[in-house]
C-alpha atoms as a PDB file:
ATOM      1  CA  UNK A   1       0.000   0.000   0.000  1.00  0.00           C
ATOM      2  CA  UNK A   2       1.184   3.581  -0.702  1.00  0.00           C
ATOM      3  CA  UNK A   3       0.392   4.921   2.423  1.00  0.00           C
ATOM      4  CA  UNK A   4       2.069   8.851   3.047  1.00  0.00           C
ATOM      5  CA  UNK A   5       3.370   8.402  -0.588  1.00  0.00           C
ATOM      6  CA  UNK A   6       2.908  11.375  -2.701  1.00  0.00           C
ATOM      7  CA  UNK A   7       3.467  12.146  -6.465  1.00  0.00           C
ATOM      8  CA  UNK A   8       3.813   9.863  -9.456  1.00  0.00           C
ATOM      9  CA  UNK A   9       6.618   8.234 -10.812  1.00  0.00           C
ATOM     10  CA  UNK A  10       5.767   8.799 -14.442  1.00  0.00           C
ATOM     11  CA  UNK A  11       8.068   5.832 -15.453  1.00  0.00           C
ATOM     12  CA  UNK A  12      11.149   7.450 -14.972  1.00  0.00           C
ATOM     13  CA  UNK A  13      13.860   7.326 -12.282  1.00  0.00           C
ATOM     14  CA  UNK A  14      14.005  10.788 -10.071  1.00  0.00           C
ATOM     15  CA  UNK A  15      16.537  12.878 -12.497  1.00  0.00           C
ATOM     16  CA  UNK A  16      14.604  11.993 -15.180  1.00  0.00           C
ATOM     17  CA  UNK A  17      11.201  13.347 -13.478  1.00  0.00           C
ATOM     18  CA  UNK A  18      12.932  15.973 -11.913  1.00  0.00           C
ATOM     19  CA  UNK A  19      14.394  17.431 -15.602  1.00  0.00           C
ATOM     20  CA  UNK A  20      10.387  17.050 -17.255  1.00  0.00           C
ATOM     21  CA  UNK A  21       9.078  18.702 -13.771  1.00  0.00           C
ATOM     22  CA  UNK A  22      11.892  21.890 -14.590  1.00  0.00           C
ATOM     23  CA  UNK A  23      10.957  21.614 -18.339  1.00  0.00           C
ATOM     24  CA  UNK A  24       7.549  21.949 -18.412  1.00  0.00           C
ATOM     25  CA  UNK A  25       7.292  24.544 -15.421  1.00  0.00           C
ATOM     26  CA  UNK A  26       9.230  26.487 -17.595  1.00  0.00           C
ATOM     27  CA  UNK A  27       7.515  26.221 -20.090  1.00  0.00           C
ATOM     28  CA  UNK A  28       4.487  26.695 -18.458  1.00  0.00           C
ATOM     29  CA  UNK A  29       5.718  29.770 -17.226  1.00  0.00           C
ATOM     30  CA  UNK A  30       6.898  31.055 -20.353  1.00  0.00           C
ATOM     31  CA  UNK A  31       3.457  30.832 -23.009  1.00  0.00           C
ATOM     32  CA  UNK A  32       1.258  30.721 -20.085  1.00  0.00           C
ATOM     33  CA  UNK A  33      -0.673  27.326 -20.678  1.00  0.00           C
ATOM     34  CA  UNK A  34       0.617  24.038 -22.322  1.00  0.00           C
ATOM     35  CA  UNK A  35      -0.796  20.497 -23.406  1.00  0.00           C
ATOM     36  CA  UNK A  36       0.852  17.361 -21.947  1.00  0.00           C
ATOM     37  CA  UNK A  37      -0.809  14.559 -20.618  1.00  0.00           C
ATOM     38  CA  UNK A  38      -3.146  14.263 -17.488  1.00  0.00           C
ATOM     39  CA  UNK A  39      -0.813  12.585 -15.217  1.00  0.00           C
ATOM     40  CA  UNK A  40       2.052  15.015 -15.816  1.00  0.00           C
ATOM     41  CA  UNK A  41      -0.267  18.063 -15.913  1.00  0.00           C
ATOM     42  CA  UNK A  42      -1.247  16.715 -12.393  1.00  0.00           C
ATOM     43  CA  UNK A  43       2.300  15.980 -11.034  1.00  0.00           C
ATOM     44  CA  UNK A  44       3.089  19.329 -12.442  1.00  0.00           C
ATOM     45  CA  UNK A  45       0.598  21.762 -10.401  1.00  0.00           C
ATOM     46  CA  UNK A  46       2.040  21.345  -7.326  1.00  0.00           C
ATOM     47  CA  UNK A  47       5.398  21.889  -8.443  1.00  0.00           C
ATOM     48  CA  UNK A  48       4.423  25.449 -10.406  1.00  0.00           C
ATOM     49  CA  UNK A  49       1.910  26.379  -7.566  1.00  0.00           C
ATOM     50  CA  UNK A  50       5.137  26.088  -4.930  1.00  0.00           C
ATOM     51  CA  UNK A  51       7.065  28.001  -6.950  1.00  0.00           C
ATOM     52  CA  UNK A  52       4.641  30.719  -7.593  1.00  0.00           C
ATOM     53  CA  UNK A  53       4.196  30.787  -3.686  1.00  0.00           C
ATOM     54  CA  UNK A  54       7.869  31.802  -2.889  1.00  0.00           C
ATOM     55  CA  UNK A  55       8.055  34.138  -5.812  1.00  0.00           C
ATOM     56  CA  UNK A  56       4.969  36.227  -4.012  1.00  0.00           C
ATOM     57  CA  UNK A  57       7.781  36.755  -1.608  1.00  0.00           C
ATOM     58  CA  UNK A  58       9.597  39.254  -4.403  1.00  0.00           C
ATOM     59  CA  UNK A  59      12.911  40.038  -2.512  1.00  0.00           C
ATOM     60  CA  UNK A  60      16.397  38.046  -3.542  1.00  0.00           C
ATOM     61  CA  UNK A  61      16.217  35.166  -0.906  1.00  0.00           C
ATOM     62  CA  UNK A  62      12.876  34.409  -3.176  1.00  0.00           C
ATOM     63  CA  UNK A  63      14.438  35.007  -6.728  1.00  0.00           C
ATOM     64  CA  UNK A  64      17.182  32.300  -5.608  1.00  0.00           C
ATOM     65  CA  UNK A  65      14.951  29.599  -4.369  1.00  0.00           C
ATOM     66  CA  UNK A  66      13.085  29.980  -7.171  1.00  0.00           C
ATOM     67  CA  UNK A  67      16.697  30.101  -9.528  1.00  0.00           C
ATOM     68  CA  UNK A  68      17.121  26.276  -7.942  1.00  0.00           C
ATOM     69  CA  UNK A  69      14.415  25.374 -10.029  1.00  0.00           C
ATOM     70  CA  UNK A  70      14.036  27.087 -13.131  1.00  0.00           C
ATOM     71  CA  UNK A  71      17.125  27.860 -14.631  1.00  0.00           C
ATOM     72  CA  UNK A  72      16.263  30.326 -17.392  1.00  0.00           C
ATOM     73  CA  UNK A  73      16.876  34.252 -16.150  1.00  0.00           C
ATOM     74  CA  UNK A  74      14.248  35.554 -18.528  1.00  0.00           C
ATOM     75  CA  UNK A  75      11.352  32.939 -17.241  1.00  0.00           C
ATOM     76  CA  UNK A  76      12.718  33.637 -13.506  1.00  0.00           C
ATOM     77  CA  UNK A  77      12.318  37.583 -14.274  1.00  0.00           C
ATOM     78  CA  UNK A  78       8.682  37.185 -15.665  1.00  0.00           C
ATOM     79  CA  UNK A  79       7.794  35.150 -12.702  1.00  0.00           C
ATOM     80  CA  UNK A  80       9.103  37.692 -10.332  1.00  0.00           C
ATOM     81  CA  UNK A  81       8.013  40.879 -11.802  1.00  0.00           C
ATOM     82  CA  UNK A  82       4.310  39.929 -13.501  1.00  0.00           C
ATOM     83  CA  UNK A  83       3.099  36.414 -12.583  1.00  0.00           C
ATOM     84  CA  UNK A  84       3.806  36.220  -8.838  1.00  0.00           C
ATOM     85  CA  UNK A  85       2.143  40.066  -8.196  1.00  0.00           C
ATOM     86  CA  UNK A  86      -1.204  39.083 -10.137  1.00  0.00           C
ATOM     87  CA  UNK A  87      -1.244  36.077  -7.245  1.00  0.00           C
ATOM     88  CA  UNK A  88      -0.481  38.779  -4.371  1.00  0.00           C
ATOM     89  CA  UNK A  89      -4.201  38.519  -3.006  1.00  0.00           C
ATOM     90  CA  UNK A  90      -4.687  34.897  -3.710  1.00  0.00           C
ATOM     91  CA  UNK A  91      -4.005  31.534  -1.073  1.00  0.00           C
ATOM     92  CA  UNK A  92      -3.261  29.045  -4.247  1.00  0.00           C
ATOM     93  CA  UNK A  93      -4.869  27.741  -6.949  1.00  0.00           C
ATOM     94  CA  UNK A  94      -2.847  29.678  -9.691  1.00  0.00           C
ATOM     95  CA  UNK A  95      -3.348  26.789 -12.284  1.00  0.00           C
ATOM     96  CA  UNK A  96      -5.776  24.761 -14.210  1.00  0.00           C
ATOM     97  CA  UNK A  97      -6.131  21.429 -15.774  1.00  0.00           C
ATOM     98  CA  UNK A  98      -8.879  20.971 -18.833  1.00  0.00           C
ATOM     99  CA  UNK A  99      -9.174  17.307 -19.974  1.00  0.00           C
ATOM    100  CA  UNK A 100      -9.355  17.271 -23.921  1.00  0.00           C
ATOM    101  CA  UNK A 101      -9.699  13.574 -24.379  1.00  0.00           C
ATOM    102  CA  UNK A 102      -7.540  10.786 -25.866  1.00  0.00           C
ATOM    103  CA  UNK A 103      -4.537  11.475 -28.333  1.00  0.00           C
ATOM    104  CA  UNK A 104      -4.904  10.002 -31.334  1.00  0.00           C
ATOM    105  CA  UNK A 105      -1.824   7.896 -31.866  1.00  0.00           C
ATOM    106  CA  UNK A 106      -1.851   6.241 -28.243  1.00  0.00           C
ATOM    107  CA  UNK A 107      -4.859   6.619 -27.017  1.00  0.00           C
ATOM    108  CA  UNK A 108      -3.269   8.496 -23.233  1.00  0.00           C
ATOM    109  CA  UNK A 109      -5.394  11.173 -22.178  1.00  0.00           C
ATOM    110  CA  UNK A 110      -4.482  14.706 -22.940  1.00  0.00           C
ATOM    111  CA  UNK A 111      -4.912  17.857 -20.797  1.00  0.00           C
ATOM    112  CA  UNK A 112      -4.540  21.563 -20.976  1.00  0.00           C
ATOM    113  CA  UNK A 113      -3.113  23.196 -17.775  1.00  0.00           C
ATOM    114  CA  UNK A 114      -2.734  26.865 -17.776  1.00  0.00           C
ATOM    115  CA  UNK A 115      -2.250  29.785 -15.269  1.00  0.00           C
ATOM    116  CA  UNK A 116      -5.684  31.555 -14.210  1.00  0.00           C
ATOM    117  CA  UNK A 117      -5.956  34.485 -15.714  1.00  0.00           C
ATOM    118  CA  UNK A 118      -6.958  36.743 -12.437  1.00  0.00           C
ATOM    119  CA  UNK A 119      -7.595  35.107  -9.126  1.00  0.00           C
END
């Protein structure tokens, strides 16, 4: 039983899940919404939601925690200065997850998650 065990494995060994957690937070962060698959969008909210939390802090000790993760300056800067602001007034749920059915060549189910607009 999994008791007290939380994420998902995603079929890869922890570097490997740690790189596609960094990758798509990036790029989540970068266009705003993307499409992946429902049990990565899903393993992926927390991840972007903790990292929008310690960006609301805004000073430097913030901007570093948050340069452990995402390693692109310009991503890191956008964070900082417009995401994490819109957010100020808001406890957490900064993302969304649409379901848009099954993907044509393997059947896995697809799903849209995206930053909320204005919380």
């Amino acid at each position: 039983m999994r008791h007290l065990r939380s994420g998902r494995k995603l079929s890869r060994s922890s570097s490997h899940r740690t790189a596609l957690a960094r990758a798509q937070a990036t790029a989540l962060l970068r266009h705003g919404r993307i499409k992946t698959t429902v049990a990565k969008a899903k393993s992926l909210r927390p991840y972007v939601e903790k990292l929008i939390t310690t960006a609301k802090g805004g000073d430097l000790h913030a901007r570093r925690l948050v340069l452990r993760e995402i390693h692109d300056q310009v991503v890191v800067r956008k964070l900082m200065d417009e995401i994490a602001p819109r957010y100020q007034s808001v406890a957490g749920g900064y993302t969304r997850i649409y379901k848009l059915g099954t993907r044509r060549g393997d059947g896995i189910q697809e799903a849209l998650i995206e930053l909320v607009a204005e919380a």
